[in-house]
Protein backbone atom coordinates (compact mmCIF):
# COMPACT_ATOMS: atom_id res chain seq x y z
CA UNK A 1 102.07 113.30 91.26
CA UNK A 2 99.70 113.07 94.14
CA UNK A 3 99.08 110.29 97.06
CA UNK A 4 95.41 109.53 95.09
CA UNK A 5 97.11 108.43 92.62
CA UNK A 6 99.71 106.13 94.43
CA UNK A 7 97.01 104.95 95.91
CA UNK A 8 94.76 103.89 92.47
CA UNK A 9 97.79 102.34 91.16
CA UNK A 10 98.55 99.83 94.27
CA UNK A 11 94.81 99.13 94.86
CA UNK A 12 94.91 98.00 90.83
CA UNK A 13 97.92 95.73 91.31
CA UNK A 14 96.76 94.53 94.66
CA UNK A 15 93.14 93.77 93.37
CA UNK A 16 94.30 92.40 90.27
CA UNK A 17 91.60 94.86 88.30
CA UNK A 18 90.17 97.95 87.81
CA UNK A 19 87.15 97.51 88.61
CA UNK A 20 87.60 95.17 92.27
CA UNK A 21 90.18 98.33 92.79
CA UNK A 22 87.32 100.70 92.34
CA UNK A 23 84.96 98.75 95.04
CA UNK A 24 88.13 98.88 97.45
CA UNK A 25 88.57 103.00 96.90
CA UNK A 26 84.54 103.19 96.53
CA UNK A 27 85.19 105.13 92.88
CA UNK A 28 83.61 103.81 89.43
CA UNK A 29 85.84 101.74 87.39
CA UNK A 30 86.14 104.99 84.80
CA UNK A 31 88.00 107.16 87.42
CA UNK A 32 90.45 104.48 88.74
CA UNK A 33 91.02 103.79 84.69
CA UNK A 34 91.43 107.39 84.09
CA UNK A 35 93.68 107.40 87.11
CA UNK A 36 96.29 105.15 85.91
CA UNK A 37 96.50 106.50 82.49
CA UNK A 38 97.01 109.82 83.86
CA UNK A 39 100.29 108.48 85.86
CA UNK A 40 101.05 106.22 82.70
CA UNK A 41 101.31 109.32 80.70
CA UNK A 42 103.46 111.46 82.92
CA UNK A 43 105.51 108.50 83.58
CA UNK A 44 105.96 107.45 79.51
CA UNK A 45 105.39 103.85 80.64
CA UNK A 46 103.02 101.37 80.75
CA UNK A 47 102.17 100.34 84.26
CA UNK A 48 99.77 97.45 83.75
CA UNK A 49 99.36 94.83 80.48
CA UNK A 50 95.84 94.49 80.61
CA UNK A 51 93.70 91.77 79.39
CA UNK A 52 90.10 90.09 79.16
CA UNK A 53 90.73 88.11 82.29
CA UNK A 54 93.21 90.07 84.68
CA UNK A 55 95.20 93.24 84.79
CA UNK A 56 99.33 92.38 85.59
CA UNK A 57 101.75 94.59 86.33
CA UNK A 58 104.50 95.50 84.10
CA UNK A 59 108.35 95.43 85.34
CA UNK A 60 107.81 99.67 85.14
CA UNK A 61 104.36 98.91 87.05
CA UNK A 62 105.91 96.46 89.82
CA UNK A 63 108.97 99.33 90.29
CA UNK A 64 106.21 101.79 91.04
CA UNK A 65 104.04 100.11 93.16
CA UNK A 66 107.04 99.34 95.33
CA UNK A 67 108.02 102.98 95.64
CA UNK A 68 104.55 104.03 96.26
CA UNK A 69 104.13 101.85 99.37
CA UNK A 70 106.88 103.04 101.02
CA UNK A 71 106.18 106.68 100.14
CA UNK A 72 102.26 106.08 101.37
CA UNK A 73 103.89 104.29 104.46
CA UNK A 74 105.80 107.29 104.87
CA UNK A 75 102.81 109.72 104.90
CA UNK A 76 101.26 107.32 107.31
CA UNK A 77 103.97 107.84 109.39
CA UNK A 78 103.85 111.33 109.24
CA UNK A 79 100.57 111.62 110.36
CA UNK A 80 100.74 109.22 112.99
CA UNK A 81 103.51 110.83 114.44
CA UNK A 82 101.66 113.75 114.81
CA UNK A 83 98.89 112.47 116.22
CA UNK A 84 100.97 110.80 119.15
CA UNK A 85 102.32 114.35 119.79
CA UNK A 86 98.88 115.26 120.29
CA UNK A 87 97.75 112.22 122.36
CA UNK A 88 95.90 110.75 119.48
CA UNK A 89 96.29 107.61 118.42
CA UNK A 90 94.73 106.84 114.59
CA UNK A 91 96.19 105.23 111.44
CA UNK A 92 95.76 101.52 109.98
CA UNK A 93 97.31 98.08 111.31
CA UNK A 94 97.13 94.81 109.18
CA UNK A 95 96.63 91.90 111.46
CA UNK A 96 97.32 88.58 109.43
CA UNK A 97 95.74 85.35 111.03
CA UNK A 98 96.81 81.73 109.80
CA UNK A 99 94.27 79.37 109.00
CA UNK A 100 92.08 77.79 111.64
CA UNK A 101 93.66 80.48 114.52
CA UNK A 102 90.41 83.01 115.12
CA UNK A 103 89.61 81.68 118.43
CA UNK A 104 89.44 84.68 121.39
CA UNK A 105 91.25 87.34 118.42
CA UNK A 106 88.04 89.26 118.42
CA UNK A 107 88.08 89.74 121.52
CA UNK A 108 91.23 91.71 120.85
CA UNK A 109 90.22 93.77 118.62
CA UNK A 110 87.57 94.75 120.13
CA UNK A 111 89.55 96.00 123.08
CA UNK A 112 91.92 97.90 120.81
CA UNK A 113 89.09 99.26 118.81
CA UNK A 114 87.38 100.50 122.16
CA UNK A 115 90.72 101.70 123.90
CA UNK A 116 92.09 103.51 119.95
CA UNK A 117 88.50 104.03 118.05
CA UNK A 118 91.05 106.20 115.53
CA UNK A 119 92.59 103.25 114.68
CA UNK A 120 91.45 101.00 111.72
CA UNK A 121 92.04 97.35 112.37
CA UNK A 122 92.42 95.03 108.98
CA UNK A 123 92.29 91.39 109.12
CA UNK A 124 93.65 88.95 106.77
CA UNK A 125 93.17 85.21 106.83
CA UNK A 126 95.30 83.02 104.96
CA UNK A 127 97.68 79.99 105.05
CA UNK A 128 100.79 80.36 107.57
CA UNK A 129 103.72 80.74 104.99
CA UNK A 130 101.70 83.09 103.02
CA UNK A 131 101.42 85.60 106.04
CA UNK A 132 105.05 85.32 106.93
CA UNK A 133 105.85 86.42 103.85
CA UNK A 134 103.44 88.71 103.93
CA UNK A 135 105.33 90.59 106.99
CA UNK A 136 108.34 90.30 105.73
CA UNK A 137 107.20 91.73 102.61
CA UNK A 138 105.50 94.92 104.93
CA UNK A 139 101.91 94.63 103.60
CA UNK A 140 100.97 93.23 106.77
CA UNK A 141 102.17 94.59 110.34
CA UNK A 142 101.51 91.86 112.39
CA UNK A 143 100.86 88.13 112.02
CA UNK A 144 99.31 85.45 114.43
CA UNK A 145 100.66 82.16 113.82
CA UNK A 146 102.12 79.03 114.85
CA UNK A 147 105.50 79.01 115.77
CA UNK A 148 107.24 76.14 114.62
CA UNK A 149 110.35 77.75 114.78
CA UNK A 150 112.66 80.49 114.48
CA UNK A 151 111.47 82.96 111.76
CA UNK A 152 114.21 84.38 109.99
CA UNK A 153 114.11 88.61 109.93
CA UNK A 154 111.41 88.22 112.40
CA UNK A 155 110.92 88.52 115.82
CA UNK A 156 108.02 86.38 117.64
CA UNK A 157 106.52 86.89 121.18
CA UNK A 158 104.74 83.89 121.93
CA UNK A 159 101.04 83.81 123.39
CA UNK A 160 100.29 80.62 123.90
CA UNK A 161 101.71 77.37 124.24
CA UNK A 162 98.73 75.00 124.53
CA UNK A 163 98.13 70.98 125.42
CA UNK A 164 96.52 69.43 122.56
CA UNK A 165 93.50 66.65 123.44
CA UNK A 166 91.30 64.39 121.30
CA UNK A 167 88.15 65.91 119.91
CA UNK A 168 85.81 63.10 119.75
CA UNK A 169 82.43 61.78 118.46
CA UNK A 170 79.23 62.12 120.24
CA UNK A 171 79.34 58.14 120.24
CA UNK A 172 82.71 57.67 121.00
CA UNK A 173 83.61 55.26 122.84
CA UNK A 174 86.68 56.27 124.10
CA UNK A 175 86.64 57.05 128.11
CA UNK A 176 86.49 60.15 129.67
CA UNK A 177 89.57 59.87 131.27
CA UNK A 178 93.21 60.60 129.48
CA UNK A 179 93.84 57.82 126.57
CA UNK A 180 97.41 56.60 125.36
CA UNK A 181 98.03 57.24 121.52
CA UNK A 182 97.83 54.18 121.19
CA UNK A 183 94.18 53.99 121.68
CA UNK A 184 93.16 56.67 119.65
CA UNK A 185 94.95 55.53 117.35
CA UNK A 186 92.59 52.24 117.02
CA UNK A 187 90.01 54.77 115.41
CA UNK A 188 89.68 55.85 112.04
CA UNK A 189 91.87 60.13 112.03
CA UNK A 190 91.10 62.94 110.63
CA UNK A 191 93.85 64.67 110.33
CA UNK A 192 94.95 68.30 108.67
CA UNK A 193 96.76 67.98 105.90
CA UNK A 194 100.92 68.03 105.61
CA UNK A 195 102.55 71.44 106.35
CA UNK A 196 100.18 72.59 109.33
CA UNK A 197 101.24 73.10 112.47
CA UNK A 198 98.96 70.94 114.32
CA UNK A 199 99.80 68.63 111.72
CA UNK A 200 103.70 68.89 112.54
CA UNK A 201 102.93 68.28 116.06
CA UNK A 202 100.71 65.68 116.00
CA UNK A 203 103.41 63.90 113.85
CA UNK A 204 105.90 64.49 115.79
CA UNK A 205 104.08 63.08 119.57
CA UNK A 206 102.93 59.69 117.39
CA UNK A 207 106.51 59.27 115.95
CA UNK A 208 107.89 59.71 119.73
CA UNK A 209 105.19 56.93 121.29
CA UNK A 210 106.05 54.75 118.15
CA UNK A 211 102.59 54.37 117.51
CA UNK A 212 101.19 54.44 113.88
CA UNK A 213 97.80 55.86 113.04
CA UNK A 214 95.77 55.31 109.60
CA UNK A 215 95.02 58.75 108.91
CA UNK A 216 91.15 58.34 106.84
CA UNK A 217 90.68 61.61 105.97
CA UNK A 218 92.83 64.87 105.49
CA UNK A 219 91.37 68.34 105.50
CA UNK A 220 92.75 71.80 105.79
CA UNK A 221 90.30 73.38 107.67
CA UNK A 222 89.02 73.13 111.14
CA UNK A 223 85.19 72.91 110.83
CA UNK A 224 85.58 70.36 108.14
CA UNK A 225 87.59 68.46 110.59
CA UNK A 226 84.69 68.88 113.38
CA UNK A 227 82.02 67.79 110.88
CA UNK A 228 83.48 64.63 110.26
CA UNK A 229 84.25 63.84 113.90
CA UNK A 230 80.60 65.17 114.72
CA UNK A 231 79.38 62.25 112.33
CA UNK A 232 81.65 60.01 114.19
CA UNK A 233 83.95 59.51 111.36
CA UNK A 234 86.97 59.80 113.00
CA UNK A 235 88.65 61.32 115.86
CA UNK A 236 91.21 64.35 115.68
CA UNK A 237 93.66 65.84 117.65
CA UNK A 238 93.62 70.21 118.16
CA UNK A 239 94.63 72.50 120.54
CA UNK A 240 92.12 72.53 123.57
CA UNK A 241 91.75 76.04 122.62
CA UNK A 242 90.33 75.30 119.20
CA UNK A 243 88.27 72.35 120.55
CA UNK A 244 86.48 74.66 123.02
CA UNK A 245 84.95 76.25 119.67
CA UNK A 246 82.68 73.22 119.30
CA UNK A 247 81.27 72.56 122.67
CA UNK A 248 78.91 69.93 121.60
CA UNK A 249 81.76 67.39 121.00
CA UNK A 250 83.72 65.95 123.61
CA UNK A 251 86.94 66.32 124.37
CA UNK A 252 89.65 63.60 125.88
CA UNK A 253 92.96 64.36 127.75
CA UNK A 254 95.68 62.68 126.35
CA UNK A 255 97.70 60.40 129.08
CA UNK A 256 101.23 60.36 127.25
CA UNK A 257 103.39 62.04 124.62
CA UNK A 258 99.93 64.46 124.73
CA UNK A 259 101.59 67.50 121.99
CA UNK A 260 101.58 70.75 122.12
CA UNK A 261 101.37 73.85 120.01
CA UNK A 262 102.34 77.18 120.36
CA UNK A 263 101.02 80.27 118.85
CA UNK A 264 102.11 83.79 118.63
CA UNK A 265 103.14 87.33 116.96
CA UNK A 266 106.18 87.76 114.64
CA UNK A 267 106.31 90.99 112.97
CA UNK A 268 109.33 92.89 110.79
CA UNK A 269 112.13 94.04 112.82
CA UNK A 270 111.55 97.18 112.38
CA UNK A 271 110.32 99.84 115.05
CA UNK A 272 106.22 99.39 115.00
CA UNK A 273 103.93 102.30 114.39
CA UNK A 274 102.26 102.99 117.41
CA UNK A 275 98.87 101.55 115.89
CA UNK A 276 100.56 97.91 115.52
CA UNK A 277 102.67 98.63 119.02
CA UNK A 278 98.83 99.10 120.93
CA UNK A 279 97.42 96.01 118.78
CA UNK A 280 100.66 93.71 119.65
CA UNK A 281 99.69 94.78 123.53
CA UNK A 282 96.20 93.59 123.91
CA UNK A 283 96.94 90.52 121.72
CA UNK A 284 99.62 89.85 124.61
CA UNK A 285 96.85 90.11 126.78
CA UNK A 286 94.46 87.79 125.04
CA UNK A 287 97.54 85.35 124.95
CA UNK A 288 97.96 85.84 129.22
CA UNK A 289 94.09 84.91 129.59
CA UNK A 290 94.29 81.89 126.31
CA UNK A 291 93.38 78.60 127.68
């Protein structure tokens, strides 16, 4: 059996398709098809049950697939150890991003692309829990996150720990100096919705000022939540680093009980390939220079 193939049968169960694993591997549907019926056939088992709507592994197809990352891991390793003895660095890290946490990241990536051009940096957005498991589960090397916590089978370096403030409306008429709680909390909220991290926090500074707040609207994503304070809705409380994204609102210090929210890298632990050990370095430095 050879590595193509491994490689046809994971894009198919990680697409969900034939043909959206054909667009991944840039080969017509007919050859990834042809592909998996090959390995089907020296196998004697059905990898996929395939229908109108979606292609789903079988238990024989989700046994393979597992096998075939690691063995595809292990031929990445491989090669990446050889390159290192040569002074090269090249290969593939998977950098998973909660939602709402771009912010200076590109910036990052950039540097590591410049510094490692042999390196292929993937990104993958998606809701904090998900990319957790993600890691643990080794499709993704590293993850940027909140850290709410300690991360079981993880390990987390933390790059920024960050004072929250009040993103207000362009006719707010809240003071430019810090507020209580207890005055923003006289305006209508937008808040994130239950299960976020800035959520958590913010819950957690009202609850110790005893102050209650009528949370109007609930959203799970960041520009959403600077629309509606832009259209003086509402006001919201986000990291200062994720406020400085939308310039063009203003931004009030909070006096007391102000929360804060820390972000960082957890990854597997494992020993990194040296692709995800130069990425985890200049995300370190993007954390040193975070506001």
């Amino acid at each position: 059996m050879e590595l193509r193939q491994m490689q046809v049968v994971v894009a198919v169960a990680e697409a969900g398709g034939f043909s959206a694993a054909g667009r991944r591997l840039r080969l017509v549907q007919s050859a990834v098809s042809a592909t998996v019926r090959a390995v089907e056939r020296e196998l004697g088992a059905p990898l996929f049950d395939r229908t109108t709507h979606r292609v789903v592994p079988t238990a024989a197809g989700e046994a393979f697939v597992a096998a075939a990352r690691m063995a595809l891991s292990a031929v990445d390793q491989v090669h990446t150890a050889v390159d290192a003895a040569r002074g090269v660095l090249r290969g593939q890290v998977t950098l998973g991003v909660m939602q709402g946490l771009l912010g200076g990241l590109p910036r990052a990536i950039g540097a590591m692309r410049r510094a490692h051009p042999g390196v292929v940096v993937r990104l993958r957005q998606a809701p904090a829990d998900e990319i957790v498991d993600a890691v643990r589960e080794g499709t993704i090397d590293l993850a940027v996150v909140a850290l709410t916590g300690r991360r079981r089978g993880l390990v987390s370096v933390e790059l920024v720990r960050d004072r929250m403030v009040a993103l207000v409306g362009p006719s707010s008429n809240l003071p430019d100096t810090a507020v209580s709680l207890s005055e923003l909390a006289r305006n209508p909220f937008v808040d994130f919705v239950p299960g976020w991290a800035v959520r958590q926090a913010v819950d957690r500074a009202f609850r110790a000022a005893g102050v209650e707040r009528a949370a109007v609207f609930e959203t799970n994503d960041i520009l959403t939540a600077a629309e509606l304070v832009r259209a003086d809705l509402g006001v919201t409380i986000v990291p200062s680093a994720l406020a400085a994204g939308f310039p063009d609102l203003p931004t009030v210090a909070i006096a007391r009980h102000a929360p804060t929210w820390t972000a960082g890298v957890v990854h597997r632990r494992d020993r990194l390939v040296p692709a995800a050990t130069a990425l985890l370095e200049h995300l370190e430095g993007w954390g040193g220079r975070a506001p």
